[in-house]
N, C-alpha and C. Protein backbone atom coordinates (compact mmCIF):
# COMPACT_ATOMS: atom_id res chain seq x y z
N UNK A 1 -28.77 -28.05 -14.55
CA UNK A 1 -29.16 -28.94 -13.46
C UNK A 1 -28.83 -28.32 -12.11
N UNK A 2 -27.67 -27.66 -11.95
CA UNK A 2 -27.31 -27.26 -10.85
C UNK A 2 -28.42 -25.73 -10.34
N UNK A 3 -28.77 -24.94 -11.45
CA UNK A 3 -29.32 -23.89 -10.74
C UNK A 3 -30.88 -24.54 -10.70
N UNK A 4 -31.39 -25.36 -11.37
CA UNK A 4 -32.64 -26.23 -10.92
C UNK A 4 -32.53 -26.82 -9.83
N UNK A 5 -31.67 -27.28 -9.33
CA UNK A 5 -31.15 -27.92 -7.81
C UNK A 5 -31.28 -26.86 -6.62
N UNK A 6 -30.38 -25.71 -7.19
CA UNK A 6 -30.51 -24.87 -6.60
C UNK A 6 -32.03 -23.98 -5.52
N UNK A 7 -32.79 -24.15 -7.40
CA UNK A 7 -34.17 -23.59 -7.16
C UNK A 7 -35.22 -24.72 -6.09
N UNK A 8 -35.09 -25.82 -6.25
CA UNK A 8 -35.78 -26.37 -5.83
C UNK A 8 -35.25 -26.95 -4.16
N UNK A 9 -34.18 -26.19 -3.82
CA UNK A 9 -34.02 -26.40 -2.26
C UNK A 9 -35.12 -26.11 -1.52
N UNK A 10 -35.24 -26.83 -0.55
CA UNK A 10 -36.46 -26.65 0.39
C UNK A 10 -36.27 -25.47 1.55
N UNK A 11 -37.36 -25.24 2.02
CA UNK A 11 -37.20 -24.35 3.23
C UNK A 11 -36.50 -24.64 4.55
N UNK A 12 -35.73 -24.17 5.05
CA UNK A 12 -35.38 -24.72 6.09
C UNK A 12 -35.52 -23.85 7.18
N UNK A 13 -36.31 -23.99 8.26
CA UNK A 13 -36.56 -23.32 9.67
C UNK A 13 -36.29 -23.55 11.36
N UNK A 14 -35.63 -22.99 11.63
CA UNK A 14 -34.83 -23.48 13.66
C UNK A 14 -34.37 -24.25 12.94
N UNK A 15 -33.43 -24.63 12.35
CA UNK A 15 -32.49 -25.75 12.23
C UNK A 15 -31.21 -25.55 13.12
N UNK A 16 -30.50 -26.57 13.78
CA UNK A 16 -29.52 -26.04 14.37
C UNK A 16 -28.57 -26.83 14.70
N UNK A 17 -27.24 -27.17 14.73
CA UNK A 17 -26.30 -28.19 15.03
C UNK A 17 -25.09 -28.05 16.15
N UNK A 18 -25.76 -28.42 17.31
CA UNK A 18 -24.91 -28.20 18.64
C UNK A 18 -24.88 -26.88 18.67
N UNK A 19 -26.07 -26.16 18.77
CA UNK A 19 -26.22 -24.86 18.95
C UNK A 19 -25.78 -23.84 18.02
N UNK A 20 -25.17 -24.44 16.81
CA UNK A 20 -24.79 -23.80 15.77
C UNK A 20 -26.08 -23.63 14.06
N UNK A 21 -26.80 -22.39 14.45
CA UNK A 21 -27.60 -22.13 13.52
C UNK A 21 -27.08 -21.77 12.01
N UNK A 22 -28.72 -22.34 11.00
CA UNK A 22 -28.34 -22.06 9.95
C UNK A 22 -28.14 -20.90 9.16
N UNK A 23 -28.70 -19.94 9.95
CA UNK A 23 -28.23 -18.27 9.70
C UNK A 23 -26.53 -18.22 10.35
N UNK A 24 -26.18 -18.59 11.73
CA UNK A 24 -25.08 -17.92 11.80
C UNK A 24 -23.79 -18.93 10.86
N UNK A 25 -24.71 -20.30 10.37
CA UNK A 25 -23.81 -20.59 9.41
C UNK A 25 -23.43 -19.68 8.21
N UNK A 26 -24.71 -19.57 7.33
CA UNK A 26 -24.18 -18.49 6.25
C UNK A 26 -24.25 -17.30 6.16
N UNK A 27 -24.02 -16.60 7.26
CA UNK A 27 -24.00 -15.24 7.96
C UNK A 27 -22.23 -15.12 8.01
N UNK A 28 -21.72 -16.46 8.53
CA UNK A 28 -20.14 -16.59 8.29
C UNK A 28 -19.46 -16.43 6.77
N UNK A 29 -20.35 -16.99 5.51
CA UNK A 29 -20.06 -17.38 4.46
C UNK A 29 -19.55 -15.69 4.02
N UNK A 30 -21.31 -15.20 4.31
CA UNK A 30 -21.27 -13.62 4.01
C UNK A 30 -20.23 -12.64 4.72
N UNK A 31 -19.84 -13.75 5.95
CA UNK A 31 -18.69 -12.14 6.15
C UNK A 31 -17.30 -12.35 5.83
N UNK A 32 -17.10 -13.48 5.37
CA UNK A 32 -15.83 -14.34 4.63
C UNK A 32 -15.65 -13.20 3.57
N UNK A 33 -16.87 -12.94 2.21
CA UNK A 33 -17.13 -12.02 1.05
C UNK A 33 -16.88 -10.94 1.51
N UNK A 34 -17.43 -10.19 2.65
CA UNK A 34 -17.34 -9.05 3.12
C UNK A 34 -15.71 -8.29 3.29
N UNK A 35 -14.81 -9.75 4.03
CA UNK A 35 -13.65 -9.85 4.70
C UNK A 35 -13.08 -9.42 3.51
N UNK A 36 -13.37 -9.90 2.55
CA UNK A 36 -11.98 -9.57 1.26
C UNK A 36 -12.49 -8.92 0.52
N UNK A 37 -13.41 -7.93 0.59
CA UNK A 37 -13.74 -6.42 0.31
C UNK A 37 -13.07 -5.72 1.00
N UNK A 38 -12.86 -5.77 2.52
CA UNK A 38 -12.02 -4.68 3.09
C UNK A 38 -10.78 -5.02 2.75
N UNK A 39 -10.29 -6.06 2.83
CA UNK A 39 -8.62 -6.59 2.85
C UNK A 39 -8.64 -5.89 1.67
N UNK A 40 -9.21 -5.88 0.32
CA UNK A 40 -8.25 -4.76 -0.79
C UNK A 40 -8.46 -3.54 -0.67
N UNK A 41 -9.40 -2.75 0.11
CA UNK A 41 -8.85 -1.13 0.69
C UNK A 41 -7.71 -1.37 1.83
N UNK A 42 -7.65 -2.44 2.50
CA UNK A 42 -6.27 -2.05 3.38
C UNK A 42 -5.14 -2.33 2.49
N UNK A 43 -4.99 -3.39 1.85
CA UNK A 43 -4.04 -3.80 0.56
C UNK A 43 -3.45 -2.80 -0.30
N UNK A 44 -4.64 -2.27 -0.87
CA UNK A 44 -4.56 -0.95 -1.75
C UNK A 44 -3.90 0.10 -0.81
N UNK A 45 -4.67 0.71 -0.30
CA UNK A 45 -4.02 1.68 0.95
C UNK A 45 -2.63 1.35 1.33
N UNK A 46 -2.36 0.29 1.84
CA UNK A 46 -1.08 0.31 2.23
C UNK A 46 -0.06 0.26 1.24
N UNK A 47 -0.12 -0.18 0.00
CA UNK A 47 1.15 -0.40 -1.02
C UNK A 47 1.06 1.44 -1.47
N UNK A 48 0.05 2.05 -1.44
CA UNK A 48 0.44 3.41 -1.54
C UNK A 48 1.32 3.75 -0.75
N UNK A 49 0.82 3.66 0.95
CA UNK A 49 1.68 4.46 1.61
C UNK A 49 2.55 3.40 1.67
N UNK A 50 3.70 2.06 1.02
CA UNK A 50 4.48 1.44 0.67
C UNK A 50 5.20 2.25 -0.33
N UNK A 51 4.92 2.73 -0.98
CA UNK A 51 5.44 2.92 -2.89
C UNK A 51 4.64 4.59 -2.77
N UNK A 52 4.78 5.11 -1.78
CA UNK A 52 4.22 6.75 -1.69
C UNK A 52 5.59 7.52 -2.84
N UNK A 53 6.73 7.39 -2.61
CA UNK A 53 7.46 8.17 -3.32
C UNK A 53 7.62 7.72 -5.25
N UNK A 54 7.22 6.76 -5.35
CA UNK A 54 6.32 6.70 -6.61
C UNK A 54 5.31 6.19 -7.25
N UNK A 55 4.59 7.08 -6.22
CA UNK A 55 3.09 7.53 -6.97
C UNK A 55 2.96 8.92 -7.40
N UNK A 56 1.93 9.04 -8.45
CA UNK A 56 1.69 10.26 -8.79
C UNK A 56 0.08 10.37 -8.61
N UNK A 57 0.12 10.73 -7.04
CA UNK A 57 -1.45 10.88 -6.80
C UNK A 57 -2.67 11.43 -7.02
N UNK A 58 -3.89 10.63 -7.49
CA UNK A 58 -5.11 11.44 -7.57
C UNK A 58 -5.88 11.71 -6.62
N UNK A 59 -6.23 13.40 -6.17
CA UNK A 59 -7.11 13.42 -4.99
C UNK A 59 -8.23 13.06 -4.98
N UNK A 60 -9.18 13.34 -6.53
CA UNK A 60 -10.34 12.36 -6.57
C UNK A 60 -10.60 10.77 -6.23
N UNK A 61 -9.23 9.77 -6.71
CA UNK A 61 -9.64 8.41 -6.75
C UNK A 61 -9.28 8.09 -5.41
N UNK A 62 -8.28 9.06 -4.63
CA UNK A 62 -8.38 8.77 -3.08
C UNK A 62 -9.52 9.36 -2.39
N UNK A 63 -10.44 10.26 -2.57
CA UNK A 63 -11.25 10.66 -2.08
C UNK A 63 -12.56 9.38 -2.31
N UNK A 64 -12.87 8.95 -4.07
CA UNK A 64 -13.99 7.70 -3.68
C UNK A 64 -13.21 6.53 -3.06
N UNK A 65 -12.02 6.32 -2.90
CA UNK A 65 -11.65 5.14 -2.35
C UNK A 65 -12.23 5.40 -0.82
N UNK A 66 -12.37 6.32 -0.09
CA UNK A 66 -12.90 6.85 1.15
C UNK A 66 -13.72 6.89 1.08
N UNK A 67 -14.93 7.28 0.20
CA UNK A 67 -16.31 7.14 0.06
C UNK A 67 -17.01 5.82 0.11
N UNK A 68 -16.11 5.43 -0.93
CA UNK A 68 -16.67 3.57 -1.14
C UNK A 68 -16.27 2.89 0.39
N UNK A 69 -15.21 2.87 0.99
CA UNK A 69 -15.28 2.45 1.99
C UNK A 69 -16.39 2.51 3.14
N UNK A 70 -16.71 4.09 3.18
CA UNK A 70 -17.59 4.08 4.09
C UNK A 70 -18.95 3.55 3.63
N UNK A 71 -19.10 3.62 2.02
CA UNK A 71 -20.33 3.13 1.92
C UNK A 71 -19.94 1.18 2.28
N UNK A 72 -19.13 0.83 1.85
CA UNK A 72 -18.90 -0.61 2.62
C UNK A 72 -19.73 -0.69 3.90
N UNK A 73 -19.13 0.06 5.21
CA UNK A 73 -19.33 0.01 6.70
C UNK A 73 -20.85 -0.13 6.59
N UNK A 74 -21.35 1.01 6.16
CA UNK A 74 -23.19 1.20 5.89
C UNK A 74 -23.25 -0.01 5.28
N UNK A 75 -23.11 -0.96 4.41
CA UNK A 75 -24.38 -1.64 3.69
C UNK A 75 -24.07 -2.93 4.69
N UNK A 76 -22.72 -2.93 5.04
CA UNK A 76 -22.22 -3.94 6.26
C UNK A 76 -23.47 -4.07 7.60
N UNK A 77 -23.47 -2.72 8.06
CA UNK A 77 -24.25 -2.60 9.25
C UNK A 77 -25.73 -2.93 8.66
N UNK A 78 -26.04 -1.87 7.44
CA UNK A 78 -27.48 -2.27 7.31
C UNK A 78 -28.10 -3.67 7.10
N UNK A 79 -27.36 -4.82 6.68
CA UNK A 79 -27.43 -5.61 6.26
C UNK A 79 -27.81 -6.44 7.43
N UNK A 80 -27.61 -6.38 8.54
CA UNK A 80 -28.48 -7.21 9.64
C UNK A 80 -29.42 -7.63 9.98
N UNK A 81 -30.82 -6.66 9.24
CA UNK A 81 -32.13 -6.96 9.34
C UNK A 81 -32.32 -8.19 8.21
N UNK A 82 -31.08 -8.15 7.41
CA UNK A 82 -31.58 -9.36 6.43
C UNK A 82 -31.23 -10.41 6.74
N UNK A 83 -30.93 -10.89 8.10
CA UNK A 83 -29.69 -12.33 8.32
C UNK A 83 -31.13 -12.99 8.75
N UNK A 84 -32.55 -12.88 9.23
CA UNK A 84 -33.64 -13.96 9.18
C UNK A 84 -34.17 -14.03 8.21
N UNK A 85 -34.46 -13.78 7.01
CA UNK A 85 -34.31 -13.93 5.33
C UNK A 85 -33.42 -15.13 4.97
N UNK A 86 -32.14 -15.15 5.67
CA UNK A 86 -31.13 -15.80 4.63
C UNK A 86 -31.26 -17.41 4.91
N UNK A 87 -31.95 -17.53 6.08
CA UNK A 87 -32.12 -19.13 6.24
C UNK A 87 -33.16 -19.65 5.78
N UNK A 88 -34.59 -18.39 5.08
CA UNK A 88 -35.47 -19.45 4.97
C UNK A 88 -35.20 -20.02 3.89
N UNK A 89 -34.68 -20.11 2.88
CA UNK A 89 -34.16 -20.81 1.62
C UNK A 89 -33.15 -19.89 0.65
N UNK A 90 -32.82 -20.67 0.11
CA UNK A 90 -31.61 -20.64 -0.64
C UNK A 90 -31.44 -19.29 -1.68
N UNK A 91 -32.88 -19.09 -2.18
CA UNK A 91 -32.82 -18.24 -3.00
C UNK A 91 -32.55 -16.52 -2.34
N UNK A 92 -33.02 -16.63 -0.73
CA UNK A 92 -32.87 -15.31 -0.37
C UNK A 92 -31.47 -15.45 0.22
N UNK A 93 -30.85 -16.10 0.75
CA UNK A 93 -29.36 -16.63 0.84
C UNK A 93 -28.71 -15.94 -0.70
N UNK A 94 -28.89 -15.97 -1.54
CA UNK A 94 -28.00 -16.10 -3.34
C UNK A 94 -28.53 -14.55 -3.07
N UNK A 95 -29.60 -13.81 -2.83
CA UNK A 95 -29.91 -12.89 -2.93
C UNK A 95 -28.89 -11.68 -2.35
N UNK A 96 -28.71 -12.21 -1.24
CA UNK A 96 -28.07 -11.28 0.14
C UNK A 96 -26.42 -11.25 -0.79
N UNK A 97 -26.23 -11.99 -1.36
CA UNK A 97 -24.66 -12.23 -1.54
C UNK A 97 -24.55 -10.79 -2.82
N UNK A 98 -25.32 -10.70 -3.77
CA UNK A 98 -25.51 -9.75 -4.45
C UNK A 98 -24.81 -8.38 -4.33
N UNK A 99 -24.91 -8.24 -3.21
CA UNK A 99 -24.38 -6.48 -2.57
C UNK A 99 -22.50 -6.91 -2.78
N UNK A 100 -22.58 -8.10 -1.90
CA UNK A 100 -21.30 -7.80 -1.76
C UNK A 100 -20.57 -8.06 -3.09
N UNK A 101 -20.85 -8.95 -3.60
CA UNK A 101 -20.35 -9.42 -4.51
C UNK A 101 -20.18 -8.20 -5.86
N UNK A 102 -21.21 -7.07 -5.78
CA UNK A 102 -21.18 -6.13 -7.04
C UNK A 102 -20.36 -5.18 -5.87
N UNK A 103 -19.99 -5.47 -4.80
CA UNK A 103 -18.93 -4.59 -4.39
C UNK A 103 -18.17 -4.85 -4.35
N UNK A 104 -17.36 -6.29 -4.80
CA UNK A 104 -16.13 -6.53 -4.66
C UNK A 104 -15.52 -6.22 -6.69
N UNK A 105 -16.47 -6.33 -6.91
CA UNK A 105 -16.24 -5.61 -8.60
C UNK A 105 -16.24 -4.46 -8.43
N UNK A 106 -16.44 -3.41 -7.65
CA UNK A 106 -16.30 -1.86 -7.90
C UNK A 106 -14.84 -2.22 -6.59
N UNK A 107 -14.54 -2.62 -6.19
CA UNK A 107 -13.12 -2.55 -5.58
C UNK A 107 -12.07 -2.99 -6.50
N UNK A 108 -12.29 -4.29 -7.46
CA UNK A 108 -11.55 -4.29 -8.52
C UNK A 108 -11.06 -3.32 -9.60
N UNK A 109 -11.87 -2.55 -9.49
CA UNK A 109 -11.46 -1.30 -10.66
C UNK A 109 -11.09 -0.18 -9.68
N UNK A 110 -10.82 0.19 -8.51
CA UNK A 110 -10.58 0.97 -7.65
C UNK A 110 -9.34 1.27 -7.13
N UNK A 111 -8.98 -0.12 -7.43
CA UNK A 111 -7.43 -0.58 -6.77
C UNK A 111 -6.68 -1.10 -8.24
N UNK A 112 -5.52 -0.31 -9.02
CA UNK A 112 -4.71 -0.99 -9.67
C UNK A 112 -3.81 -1.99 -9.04
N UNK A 113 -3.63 -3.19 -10.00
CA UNK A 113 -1.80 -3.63 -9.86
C UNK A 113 -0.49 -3.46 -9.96
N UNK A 114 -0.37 -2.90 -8.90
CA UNK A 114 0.96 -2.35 -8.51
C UNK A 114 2.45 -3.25 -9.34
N UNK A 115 2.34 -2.75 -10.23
CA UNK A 115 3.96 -3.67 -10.58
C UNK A 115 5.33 -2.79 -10.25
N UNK A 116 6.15 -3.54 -10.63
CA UNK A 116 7.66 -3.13 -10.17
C UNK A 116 8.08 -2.34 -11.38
N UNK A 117 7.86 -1.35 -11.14
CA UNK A 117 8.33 0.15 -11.95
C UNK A 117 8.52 1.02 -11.76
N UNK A 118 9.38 2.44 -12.34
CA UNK A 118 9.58 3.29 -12.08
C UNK A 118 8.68 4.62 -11.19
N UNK A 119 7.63 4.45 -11.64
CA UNK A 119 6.52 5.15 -10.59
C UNK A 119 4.84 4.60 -11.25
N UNK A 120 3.87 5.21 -10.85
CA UNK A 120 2.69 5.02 -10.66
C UNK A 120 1.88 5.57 -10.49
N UNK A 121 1.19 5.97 -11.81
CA UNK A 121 0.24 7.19 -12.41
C UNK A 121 -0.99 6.99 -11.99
N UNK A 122 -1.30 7.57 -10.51
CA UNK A 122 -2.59 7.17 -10.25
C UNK A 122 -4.19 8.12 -10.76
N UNK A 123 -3.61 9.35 -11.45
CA UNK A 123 -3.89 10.35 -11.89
C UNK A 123 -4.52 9.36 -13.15
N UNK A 124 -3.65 9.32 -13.90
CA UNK A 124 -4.07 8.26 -15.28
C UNK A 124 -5.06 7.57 -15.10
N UNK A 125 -4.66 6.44 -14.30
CA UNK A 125 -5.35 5.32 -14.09
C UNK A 125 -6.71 5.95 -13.46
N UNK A 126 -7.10 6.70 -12.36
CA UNK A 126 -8.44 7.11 -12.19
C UNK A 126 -8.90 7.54 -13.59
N UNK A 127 -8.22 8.08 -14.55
CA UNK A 127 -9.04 8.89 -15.83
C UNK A 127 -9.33 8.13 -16.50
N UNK A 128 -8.89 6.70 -16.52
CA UNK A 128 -9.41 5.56 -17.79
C UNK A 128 -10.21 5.01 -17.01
N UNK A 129 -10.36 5.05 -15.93
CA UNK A 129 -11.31 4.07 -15.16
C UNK A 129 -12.40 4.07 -14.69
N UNK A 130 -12.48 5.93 -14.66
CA UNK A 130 -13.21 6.67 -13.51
C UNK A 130 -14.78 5.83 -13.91
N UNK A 131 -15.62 6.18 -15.46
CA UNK A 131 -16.65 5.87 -15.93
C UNK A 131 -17.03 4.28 -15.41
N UNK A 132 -16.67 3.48 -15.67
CA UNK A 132 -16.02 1.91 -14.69
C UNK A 132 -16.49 1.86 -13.74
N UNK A 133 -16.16 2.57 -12.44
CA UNK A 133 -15.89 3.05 -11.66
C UNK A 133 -17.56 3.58 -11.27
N UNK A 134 -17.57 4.32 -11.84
CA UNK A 134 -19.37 5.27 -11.51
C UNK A 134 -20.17 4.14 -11.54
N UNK A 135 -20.27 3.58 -12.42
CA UNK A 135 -21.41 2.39 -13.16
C UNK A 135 -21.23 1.44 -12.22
N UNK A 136 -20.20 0.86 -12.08
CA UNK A 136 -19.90 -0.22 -10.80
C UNK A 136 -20.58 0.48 -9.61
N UNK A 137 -20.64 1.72 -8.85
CA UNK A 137 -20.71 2.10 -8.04
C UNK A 137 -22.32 2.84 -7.97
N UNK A 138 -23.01 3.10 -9.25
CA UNK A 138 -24.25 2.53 -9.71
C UNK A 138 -25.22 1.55 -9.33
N UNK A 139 -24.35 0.65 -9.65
CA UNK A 139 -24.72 -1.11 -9.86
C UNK A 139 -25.11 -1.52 -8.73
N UNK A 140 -24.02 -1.09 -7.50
CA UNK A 140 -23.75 -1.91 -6.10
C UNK A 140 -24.96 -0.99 -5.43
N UNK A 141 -25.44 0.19 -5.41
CA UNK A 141 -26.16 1.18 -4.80
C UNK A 141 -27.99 0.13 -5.35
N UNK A 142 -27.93 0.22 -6.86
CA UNK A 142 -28.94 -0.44 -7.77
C UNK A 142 -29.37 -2.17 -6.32
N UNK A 143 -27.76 -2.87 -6.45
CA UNK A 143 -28.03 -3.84 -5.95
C UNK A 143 -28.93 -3.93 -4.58
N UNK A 144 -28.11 -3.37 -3.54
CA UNK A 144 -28.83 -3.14 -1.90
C UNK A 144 -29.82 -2.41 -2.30
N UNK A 145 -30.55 -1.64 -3.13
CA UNK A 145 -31.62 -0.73 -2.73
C UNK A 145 -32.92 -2.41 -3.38
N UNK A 146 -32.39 -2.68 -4.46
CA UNK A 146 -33.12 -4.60 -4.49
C UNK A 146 -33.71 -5.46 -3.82
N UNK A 147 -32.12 -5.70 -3.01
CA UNK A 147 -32.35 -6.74 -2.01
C UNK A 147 -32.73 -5.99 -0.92
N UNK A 148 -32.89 -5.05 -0.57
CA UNK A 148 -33.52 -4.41 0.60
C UNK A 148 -34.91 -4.66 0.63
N UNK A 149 -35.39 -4.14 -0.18
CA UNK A 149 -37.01 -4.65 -0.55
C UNK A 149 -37.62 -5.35 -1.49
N UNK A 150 -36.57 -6.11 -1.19
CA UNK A 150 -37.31 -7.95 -1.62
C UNK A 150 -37.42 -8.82 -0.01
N UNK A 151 -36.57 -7.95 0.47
CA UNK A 151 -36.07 -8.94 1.84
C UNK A 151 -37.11 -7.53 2.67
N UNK A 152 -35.71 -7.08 4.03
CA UNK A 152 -37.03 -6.28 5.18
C UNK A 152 -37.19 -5.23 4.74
N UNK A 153 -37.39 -3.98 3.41
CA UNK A 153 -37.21 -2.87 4.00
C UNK A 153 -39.15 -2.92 3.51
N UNK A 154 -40.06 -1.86 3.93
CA UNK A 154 -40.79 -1.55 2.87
C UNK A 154 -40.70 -0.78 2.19
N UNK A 155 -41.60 -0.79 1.22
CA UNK A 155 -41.31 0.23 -0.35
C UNK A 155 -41.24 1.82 0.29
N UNK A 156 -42.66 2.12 1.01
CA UNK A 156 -42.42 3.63 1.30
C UNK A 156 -41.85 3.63 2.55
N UNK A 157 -40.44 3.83 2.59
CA UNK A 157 -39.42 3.74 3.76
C UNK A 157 -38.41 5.09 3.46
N UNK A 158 -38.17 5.94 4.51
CA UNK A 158 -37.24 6.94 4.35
C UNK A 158 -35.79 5.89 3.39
N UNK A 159 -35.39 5.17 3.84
CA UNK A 159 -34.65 4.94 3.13
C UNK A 159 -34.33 4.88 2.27
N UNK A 160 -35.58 4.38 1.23
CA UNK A 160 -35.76 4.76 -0.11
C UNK A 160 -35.54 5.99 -0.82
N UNK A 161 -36.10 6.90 -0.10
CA UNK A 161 -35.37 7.81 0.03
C UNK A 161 -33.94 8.48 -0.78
N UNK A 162 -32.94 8.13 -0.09
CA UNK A 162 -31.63 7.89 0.72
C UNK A 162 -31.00 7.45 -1.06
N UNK A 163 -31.79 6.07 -0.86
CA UNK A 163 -31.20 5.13 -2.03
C UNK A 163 -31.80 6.37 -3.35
N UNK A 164 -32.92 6.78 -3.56
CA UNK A 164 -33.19 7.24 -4.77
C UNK A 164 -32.59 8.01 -5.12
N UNK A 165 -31.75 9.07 -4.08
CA UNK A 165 -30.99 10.09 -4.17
C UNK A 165 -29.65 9.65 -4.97
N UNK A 166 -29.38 8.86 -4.01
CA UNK A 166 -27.81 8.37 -4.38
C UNK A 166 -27.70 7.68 -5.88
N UNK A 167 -29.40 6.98 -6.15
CA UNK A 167 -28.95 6.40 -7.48
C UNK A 167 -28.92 7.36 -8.49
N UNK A 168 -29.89 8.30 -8.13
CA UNK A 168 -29.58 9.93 -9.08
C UNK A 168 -28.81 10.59 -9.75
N UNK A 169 -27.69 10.88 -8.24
CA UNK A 169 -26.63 11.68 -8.43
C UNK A 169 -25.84 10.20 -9.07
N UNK A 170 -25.73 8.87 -8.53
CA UNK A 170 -24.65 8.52 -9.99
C UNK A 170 -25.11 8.32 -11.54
N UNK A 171 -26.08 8.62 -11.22
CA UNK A 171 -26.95 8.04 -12.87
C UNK A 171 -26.35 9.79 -13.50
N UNK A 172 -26.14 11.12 -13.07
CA UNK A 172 -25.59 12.08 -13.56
C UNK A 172 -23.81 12.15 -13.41
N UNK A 173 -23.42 11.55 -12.69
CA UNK A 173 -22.77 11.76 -12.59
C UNK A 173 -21.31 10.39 -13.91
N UNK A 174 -22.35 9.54 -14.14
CA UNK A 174 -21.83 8.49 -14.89
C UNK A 174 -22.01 9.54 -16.21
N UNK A 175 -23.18 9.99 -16.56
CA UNK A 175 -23.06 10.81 -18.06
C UNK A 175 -22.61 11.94 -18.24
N UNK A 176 -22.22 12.71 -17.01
CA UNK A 176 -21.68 14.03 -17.10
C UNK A 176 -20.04 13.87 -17.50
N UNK A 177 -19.89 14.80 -18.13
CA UNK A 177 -18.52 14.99 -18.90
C UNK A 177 -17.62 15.85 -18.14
N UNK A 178 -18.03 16.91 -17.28
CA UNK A 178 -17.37 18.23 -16.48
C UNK A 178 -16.84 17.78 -15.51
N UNK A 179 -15.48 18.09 -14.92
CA UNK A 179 -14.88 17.54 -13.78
C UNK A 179 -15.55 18.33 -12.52
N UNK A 180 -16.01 19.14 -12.74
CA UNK A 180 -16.19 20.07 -11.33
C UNK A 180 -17.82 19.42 -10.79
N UNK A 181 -18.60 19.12 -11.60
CA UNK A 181 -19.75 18.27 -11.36
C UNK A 181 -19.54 16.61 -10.93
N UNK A 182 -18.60 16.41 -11.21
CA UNK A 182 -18.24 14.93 -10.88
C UNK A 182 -17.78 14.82 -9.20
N UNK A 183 -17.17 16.39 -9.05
CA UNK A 183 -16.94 16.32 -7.88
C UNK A 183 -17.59 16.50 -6.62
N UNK A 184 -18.46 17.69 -7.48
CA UNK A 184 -19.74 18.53 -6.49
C UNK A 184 -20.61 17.13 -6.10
N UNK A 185 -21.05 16.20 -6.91
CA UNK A 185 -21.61 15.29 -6.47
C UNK A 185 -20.42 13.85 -5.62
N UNK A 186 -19.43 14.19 -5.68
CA UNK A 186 -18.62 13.22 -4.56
C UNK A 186 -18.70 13.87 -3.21
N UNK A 187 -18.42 15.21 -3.28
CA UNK A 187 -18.88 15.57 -2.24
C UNK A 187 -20.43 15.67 -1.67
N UNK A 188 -21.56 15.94 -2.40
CA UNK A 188 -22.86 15.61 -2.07
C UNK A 188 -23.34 14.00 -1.65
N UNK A 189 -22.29 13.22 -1.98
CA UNK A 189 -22.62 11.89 -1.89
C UNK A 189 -22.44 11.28 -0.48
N UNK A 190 -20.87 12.13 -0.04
CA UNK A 190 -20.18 12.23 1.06
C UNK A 190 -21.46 12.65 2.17
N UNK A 191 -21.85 13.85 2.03
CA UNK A 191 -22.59 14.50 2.96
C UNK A 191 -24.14 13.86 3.16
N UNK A 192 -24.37 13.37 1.90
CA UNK A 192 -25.92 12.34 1.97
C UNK A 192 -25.39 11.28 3.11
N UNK A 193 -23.97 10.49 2.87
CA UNK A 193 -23.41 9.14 3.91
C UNK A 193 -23.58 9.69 4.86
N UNK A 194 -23.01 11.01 5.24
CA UNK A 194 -22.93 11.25 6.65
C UNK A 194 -24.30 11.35 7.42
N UNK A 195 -25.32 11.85 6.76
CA UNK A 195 -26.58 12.41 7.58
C UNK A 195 -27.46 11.19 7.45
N UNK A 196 -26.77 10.23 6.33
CA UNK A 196 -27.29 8.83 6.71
C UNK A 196 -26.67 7.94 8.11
N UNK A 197 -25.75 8.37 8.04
CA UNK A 197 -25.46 7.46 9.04
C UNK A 197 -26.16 8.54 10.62
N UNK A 198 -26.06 9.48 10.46
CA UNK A 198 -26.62 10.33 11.86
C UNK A 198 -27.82 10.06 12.14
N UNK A 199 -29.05 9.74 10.72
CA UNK A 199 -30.21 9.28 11.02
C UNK A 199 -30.20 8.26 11.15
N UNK A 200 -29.44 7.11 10.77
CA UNK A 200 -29.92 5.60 11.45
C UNK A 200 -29.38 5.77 12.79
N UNK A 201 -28.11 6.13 13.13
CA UNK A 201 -27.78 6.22 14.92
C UNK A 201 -29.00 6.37 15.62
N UNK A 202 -29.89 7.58 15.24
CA UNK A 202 -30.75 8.05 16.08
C UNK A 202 -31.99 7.45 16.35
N UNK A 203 -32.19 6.55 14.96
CA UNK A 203 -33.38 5.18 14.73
C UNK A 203 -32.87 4.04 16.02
N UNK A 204 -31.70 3.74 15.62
CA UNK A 204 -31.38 2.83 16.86
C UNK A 204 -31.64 3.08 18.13
C-alpha cells in the first residue's frame, strides 16, 4: 500500500510556503544523506589519526578512502542539474536519493569499528573487504551514471564518457586477482577524477 501511495503521488509544480520551495525542501532532505556520508570520512579519518600508534596501516585502503571522497565532492557538485527533476514528483525525488544512499553503503565497508584493543589491522581488514569494496564502488558509479540520464544528462554526452570508463576499470578491477593491477587502476581512476574535474571547471 505504501509504495502504491507512493506511486500514485501527484505532480507538484511552483509550489511554495512563505517563500520556502518544494525543491529547496527536499534538496535539504538530500543534503541531510549527503551530511552523514562525509561525517564517516571525517569520523573514520580522525579515530586513525586518534589511535595512529595502533594502527597497522594500509596505503591502498587510505589511498581509496581519498579517492572515494573525492568522488563524493563530484557526484555532490554534479548533482545540481538534478534539483528541478526532484520536485516534479516523487518518483524522481526516490530516484536522486539512489547515489547517495549506494554511497553511504560503500562508506560502510570503508570505515571499520574501531574497538578498544590492542592495535588495528588495517592491512587485514582492507584484504577481506577490498572485493566489497570494488562492487560497492561499482554499484554507486552504476547508480549516478542511471540517474543522470533518466533525469538531465543526454545519452550521447562526454560524460558518458567519463562514466563508461570508470565503470570499466571497476568491472576489471573487481575480477582481477593481481595487486599491482588493482593499483594501476586506483591510480588511473585518480587521474580520470582529476581531468574530470578540470573539464567540468572549464564547462562552467
Amino acid at each position: 500500500m505504501l509504495l502504491f501511495h507512493i506511486w500514485r503521488q501527484p505532480i507538484i509544480l511552483n509550489n511554495n510556503i512563505n517563500g520556502f520551495s518544494l525543491t529547496e525542501y527536499l534538496t535539504s532532505f538530500i543534503a541531510f544523506v549527503y551530511g552523514s556520508i562525509a561525517s564517516r570520512f571525517m569520523g573514520g579519518w580522525g579515530l586513525m589519526i586518534s589511535k595512529f600508534n595502533r594502527i597497522n596501516f594500509s596505503k591502498d585502503h587510505l589511498a581509496w578512502t581519498f579517492l572515494a571522497f573525492l568522488l563524493l565532492l563530484d557526484f555532490w557538485t554534479g548533482s545540481w542539474p538534478r534539483e528541478k527533476f526532484i520536485s516534479l514528483n516523487i518518483k524522481f525525488f526516490i530516484l536522486s536519493l539512489w547515489v547517495p544512499l549506494s554511497f553511504y553503503f560503500l562508506t560502510a565497508v570503508l570505515f571499520p569499528i574501531f574497538k578498544e584493543s590492542n592495535a588495528i589491522d588495517l592491512k587485514a581488514f582492507f584484504l577481506s573487504h577490498k572485493k566489497i569494496t570494488y562492487l560497492l564502488f561499482g554499484f554507486t558509479l552504476l547508480a549516478n551514471a542511471i540517474t543522470a540520464n533518466l533525469m538531465e544528462q543526454k545519452l550521447f554526452d562526454v560524460e558518458n564518457l567519463f562514466r563508461l570508463i570508470s565503470l570499466t576499470l571497476t568491472a576489471i578491477l573487481y575480477f582481477t586477482k593481481r595487486t599491482i593491477i588493482e593499483r594501476a587502476i586506483l591510480v588511473a581512476g585518480s587521474i580520470i577524477l582529476i581531468f574530470h574535474t578540470v573539464f567540468e571547471t572549464s564547462r562552467w
